[in-house]
N, C-alpha and C. Protein backbone atom coordinates (compact mmCIF):
# COMPACT_ATOMS: atom_id res chain seq x y z
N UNK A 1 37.91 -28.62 -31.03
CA UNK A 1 38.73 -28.71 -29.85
C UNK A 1 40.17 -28.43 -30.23
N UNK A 2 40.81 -27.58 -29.54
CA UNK A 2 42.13 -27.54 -29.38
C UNK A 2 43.18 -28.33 -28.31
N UNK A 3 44.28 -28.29 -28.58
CA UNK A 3 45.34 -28.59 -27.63
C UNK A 3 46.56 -27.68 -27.88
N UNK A 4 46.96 -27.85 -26.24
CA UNK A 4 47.81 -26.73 -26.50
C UNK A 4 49.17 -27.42 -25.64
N UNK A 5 50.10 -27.87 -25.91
CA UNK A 5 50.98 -27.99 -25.35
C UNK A 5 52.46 -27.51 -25.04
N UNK A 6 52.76 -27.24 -24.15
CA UNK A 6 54.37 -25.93 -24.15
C UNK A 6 54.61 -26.54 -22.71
N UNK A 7 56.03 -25.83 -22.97
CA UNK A 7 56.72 -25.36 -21.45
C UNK A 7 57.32 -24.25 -22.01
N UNK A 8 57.65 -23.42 -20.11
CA UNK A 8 58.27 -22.62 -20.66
C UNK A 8 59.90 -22.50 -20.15
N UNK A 9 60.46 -21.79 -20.24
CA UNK A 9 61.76 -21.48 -20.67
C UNK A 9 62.76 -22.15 -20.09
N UNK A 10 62.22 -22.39 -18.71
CA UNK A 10 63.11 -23.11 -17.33
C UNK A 10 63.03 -24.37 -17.78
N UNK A 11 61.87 -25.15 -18.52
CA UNK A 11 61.44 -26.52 -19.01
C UNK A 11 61.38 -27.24 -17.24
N UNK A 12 60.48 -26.25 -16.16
CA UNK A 12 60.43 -26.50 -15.28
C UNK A 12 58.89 -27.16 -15.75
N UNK A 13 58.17 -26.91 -16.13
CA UNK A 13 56.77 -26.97 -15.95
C UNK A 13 56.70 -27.34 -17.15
N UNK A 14 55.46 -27.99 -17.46
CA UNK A 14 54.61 -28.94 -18.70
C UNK A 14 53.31 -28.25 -18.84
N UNK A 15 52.67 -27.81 -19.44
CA UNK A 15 51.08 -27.41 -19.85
C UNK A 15 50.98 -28.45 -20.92
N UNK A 16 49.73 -28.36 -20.44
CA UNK A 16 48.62 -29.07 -21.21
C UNK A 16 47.17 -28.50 -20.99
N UNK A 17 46.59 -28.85 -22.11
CA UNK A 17 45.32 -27.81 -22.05
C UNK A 17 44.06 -28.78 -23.23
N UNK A 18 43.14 -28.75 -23.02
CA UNK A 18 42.56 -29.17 -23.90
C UNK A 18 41.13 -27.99 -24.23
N UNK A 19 40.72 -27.23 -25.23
CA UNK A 19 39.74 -25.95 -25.17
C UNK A 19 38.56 -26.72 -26.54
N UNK A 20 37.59 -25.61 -26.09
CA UNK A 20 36.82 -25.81 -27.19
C UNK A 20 36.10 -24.19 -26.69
N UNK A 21 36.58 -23.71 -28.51
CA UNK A 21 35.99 -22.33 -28.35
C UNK A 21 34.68 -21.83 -29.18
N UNK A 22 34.14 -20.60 -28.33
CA UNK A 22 32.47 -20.62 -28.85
C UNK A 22 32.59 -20.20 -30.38
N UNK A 23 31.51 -20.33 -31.19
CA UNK A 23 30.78 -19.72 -31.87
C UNK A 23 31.51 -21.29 -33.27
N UNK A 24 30.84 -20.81 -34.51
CA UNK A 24 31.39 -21.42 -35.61
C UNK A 24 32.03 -20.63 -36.78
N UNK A 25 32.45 -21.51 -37.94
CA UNK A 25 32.98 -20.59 -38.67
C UNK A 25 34.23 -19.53 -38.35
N UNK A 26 33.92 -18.52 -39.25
CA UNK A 26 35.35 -17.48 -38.90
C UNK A 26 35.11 -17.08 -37.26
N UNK A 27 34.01 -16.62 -36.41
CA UNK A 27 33.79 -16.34 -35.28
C UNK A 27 34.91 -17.31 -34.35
N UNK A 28 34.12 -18.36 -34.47
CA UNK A 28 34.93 -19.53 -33.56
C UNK A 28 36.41 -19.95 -34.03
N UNK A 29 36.74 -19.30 -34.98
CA UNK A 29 38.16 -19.76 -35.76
C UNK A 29 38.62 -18.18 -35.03
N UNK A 30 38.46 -17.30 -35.03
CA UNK A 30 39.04 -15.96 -34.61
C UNK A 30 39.60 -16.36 -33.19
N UNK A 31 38.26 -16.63 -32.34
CA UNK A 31 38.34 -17.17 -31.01
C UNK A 31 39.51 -18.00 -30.76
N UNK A 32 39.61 -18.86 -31.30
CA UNK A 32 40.60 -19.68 -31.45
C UNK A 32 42.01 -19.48 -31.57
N UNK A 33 42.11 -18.39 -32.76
CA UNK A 33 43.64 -17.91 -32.27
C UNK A 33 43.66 -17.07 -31.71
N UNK A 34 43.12 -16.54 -31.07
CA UNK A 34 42.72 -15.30 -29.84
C UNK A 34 43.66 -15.91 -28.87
N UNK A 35 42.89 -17.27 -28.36
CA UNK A 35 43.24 -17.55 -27.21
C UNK A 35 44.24 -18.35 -27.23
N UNK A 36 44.72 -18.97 -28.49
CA UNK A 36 45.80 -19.91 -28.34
C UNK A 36 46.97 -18.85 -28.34
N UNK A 37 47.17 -17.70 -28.79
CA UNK A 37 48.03 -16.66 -28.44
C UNK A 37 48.02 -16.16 -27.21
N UNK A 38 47.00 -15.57 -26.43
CA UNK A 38 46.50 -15.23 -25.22
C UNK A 38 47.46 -16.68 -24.01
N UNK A 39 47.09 -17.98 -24.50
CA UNK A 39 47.55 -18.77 -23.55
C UNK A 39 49.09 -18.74 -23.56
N UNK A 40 49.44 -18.38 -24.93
CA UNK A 40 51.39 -18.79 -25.41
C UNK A 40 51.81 -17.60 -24.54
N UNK A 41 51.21 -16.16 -24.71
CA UNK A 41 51.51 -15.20 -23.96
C UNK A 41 51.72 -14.70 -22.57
N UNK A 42 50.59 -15.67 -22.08
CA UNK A 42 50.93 -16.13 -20.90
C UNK A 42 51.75 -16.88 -19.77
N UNK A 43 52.25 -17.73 -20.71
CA UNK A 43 53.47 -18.94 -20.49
C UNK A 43 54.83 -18.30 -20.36
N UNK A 44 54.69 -17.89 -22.41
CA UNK A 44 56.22 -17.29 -22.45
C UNK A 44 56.39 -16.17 -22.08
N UNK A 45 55.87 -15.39 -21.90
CA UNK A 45 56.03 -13.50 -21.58
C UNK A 45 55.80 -13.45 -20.42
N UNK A 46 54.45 -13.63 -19.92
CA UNK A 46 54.27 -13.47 -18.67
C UNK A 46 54.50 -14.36 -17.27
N UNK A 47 55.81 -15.50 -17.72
CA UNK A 47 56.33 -16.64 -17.09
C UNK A 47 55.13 -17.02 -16.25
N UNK A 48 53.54 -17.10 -16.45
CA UNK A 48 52.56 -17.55 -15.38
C UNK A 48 52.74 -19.09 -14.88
N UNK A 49 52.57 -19.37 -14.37
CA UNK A 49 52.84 -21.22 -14.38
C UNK A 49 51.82 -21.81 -13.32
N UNK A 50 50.89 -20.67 -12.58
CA UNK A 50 49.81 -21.40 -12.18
C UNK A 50 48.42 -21.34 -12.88
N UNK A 51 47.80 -22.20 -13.30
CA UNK A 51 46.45 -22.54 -14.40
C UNK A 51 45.53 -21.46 -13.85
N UNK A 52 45.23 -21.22 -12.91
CA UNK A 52 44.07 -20.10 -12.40
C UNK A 52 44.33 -19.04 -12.85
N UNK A 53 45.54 -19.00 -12.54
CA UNK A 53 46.29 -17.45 -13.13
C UNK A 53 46.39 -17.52 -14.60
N UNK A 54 46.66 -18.46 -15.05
CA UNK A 54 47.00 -18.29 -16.61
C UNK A 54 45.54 -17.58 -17.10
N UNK A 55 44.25 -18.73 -16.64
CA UNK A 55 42.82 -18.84 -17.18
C UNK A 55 42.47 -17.43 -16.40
N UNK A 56 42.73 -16.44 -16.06
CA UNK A 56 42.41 -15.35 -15.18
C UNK A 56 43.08 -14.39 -16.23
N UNK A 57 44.06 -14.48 -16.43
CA UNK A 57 44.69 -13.58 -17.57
C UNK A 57 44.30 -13.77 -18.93
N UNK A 58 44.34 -14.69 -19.54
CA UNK A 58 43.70 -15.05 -20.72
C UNK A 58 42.56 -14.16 -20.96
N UNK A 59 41.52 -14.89 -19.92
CA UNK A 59 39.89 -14.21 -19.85
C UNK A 59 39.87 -12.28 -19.78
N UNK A 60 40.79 -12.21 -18.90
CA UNK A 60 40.68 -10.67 -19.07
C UNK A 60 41.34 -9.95 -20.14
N UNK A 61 42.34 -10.50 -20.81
CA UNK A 61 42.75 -10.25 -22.00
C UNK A 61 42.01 -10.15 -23.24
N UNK A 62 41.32 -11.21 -23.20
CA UNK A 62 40.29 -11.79 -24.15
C UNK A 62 39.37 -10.38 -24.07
N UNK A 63 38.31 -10.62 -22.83
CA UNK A 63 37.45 -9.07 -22.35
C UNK A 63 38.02 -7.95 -23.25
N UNK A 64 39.30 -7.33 -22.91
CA UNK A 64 39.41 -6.43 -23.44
C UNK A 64 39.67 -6.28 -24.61
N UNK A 65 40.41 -7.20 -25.15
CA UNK A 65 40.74 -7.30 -26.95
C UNK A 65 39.06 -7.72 -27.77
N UNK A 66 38.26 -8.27 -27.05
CA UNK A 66 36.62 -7.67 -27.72
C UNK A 66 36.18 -6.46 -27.14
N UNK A 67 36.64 -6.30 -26.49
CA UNK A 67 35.95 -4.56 -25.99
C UNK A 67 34.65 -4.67 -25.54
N UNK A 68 34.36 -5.61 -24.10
CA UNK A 68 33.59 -6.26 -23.63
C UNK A 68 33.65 -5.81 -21.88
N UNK A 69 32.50 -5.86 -21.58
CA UNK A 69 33.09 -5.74 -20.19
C UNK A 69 32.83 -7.30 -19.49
N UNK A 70 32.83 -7.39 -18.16
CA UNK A 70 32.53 -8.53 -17.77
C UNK A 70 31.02 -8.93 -17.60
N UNK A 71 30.05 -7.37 -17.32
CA UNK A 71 28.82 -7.59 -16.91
C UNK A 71 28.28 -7.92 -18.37
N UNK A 72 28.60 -8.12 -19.26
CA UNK A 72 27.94 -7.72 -20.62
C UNK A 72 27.37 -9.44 -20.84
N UNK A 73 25.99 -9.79 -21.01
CA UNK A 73 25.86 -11.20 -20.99
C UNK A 73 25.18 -11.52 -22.48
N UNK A 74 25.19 -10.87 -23.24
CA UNK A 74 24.35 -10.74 -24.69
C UNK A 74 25.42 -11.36 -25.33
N UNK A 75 26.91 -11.20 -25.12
CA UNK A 75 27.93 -12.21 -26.04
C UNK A 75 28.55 -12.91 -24.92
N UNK A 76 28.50 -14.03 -25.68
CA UNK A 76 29.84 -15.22 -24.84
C UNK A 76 30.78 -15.96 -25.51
N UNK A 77 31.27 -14.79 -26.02
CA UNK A 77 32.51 -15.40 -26.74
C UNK A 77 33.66 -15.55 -25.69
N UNK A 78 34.51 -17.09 -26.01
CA UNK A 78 35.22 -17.40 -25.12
C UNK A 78 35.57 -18.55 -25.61
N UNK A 79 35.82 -19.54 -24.44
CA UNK A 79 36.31 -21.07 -24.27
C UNK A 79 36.34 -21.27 -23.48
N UNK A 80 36.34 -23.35 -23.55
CA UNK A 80 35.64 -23.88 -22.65
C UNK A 80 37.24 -24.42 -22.42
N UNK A 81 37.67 -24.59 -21.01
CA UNK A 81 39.00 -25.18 -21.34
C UNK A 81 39.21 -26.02 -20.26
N UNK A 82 40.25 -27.28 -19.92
CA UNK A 82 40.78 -27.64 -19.27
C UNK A 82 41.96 -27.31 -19.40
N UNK A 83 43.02 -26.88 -18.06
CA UNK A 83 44.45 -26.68 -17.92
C UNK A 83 45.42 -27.47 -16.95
N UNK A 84 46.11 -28.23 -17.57
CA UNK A 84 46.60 -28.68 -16.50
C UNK A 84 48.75 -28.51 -16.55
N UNK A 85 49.02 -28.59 -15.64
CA UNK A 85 50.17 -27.98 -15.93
C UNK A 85 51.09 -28.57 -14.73
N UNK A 86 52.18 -29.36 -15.19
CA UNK A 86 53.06 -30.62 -14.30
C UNK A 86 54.38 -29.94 -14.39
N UNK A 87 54.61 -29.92 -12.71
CA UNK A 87 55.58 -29.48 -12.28
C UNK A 87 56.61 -30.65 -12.45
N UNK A 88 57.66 -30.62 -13.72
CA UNK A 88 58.30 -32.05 -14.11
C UNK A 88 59.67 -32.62 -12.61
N UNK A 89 60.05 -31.25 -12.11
CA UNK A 89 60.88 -31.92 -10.81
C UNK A 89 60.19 -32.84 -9.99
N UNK A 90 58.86 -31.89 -9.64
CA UNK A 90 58.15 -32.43 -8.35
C UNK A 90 57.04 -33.74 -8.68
N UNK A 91 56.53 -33.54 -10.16
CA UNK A 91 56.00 -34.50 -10.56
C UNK A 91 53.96 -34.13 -9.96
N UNK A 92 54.39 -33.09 -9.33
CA UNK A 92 52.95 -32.20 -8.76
C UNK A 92 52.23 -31.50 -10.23
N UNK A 93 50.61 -32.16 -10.11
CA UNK A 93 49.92 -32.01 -11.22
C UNK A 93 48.66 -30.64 -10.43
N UNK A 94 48.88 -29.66 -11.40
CA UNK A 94 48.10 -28.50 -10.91
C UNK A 94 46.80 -28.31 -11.94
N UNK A 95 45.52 -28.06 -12.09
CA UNK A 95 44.46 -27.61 -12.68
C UNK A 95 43.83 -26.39 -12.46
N UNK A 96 43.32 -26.17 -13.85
CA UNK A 96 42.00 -25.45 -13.75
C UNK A 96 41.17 -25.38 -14.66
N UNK A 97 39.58 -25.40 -15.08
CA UNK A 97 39.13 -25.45 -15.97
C UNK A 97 38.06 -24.10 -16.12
N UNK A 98 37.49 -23.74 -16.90
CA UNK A 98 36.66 -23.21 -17.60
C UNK A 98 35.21 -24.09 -18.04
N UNK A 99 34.83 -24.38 -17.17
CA UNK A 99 33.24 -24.54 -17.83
C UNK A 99 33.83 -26.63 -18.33
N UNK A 100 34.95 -27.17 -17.34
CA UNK A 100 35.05 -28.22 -17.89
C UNK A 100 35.60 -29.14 -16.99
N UNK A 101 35.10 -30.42 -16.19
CA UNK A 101 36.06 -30.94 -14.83
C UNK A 101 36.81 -31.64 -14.80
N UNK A 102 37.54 -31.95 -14.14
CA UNK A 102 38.71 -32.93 -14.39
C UNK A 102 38.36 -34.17 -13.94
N UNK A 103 38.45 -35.63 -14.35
CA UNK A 103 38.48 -36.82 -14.02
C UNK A 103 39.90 -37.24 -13.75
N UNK A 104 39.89 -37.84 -12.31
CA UNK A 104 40.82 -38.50 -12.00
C UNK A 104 40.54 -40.24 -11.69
N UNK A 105 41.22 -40.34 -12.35
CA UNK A 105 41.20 -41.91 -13.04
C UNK A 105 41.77 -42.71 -11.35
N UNK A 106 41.72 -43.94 -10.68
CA UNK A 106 41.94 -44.54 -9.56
C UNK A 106 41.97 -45.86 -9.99
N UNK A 107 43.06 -46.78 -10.73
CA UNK A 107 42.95 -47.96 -11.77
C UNK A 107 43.40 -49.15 -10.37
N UNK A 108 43.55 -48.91 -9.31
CA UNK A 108 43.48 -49.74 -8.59
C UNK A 108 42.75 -49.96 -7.52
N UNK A 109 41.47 -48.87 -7.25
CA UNK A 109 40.28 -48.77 -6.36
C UNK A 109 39.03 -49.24 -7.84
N UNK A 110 39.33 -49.18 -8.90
CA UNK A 110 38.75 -49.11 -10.16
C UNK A 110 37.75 -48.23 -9.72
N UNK A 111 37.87 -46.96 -9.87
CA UNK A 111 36.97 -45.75 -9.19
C UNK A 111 37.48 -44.71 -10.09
N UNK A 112 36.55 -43.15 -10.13
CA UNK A 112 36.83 -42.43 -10.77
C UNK A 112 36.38 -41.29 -10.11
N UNK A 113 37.09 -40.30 -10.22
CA UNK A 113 36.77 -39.43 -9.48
C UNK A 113 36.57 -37.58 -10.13
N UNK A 114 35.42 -36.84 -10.37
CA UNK A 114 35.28 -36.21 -10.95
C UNK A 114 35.16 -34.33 -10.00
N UNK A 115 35.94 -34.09 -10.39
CA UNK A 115 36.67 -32.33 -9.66
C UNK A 115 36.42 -31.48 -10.50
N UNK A 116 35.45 -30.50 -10.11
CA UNK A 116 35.02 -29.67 -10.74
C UNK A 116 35.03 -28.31 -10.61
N UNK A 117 35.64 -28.28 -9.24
CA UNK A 117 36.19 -26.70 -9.02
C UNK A 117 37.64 -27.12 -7.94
């Protein structure tokens, strides 16, 4: 598992991310800085700051830097990720995951609540 934590430049916004990428060994270690570059690239270069969009760019980035198309189902190299990313003015918490859901914790209904798309 990885973590990935940044803001970017405005130090308007907070990411957070938590991934776990496929395969083992050098495969899954490649993967790994694939995408932890793919996500930084996204942040800092491509100022993205909404998680769908980030995880939308990443993935197609990814696609093409294996030279993959999308229909291709014989490899699944990738990651499994949660993204979440706090707007620090507004204090507004935005998601998206990859193959992973978010629990929202309710410590005074003592309830939990699990979001998956």
């Amino acid at each position: 598992m990885a973590i990935f934590i940044g803001s970017n430049k405005k130090a308007i916004w907070f990411f957070v991310a938590a991934a776990d990428c496929t395969g083992h060994g050098v495969p899954g270690a490649l993967i790994s800085i694939v995408n932890y570059n793919l996500l930084n690239k996204a942040v800092l270069e491509k100022d993205l700051n909404n998680p769908a969009d980030i995880l939308n760019y990443v993935n197609h980035q990814l696609t093409l830097a294996l030279h993959q198309t999308f229909q291709e189902s014989s490899v699944k190299d990738g990651m499994d990720i949660s993204l979440c990313v706090v707007n620090t003015k507004t204090l507004e918490l935005n998601y998206s995951g990859a193959n992973n859901p978010i629990y929202i914790i309710h410590p005074i209904e003592n309830a939990v609540t699990r979001i998956s798309k």
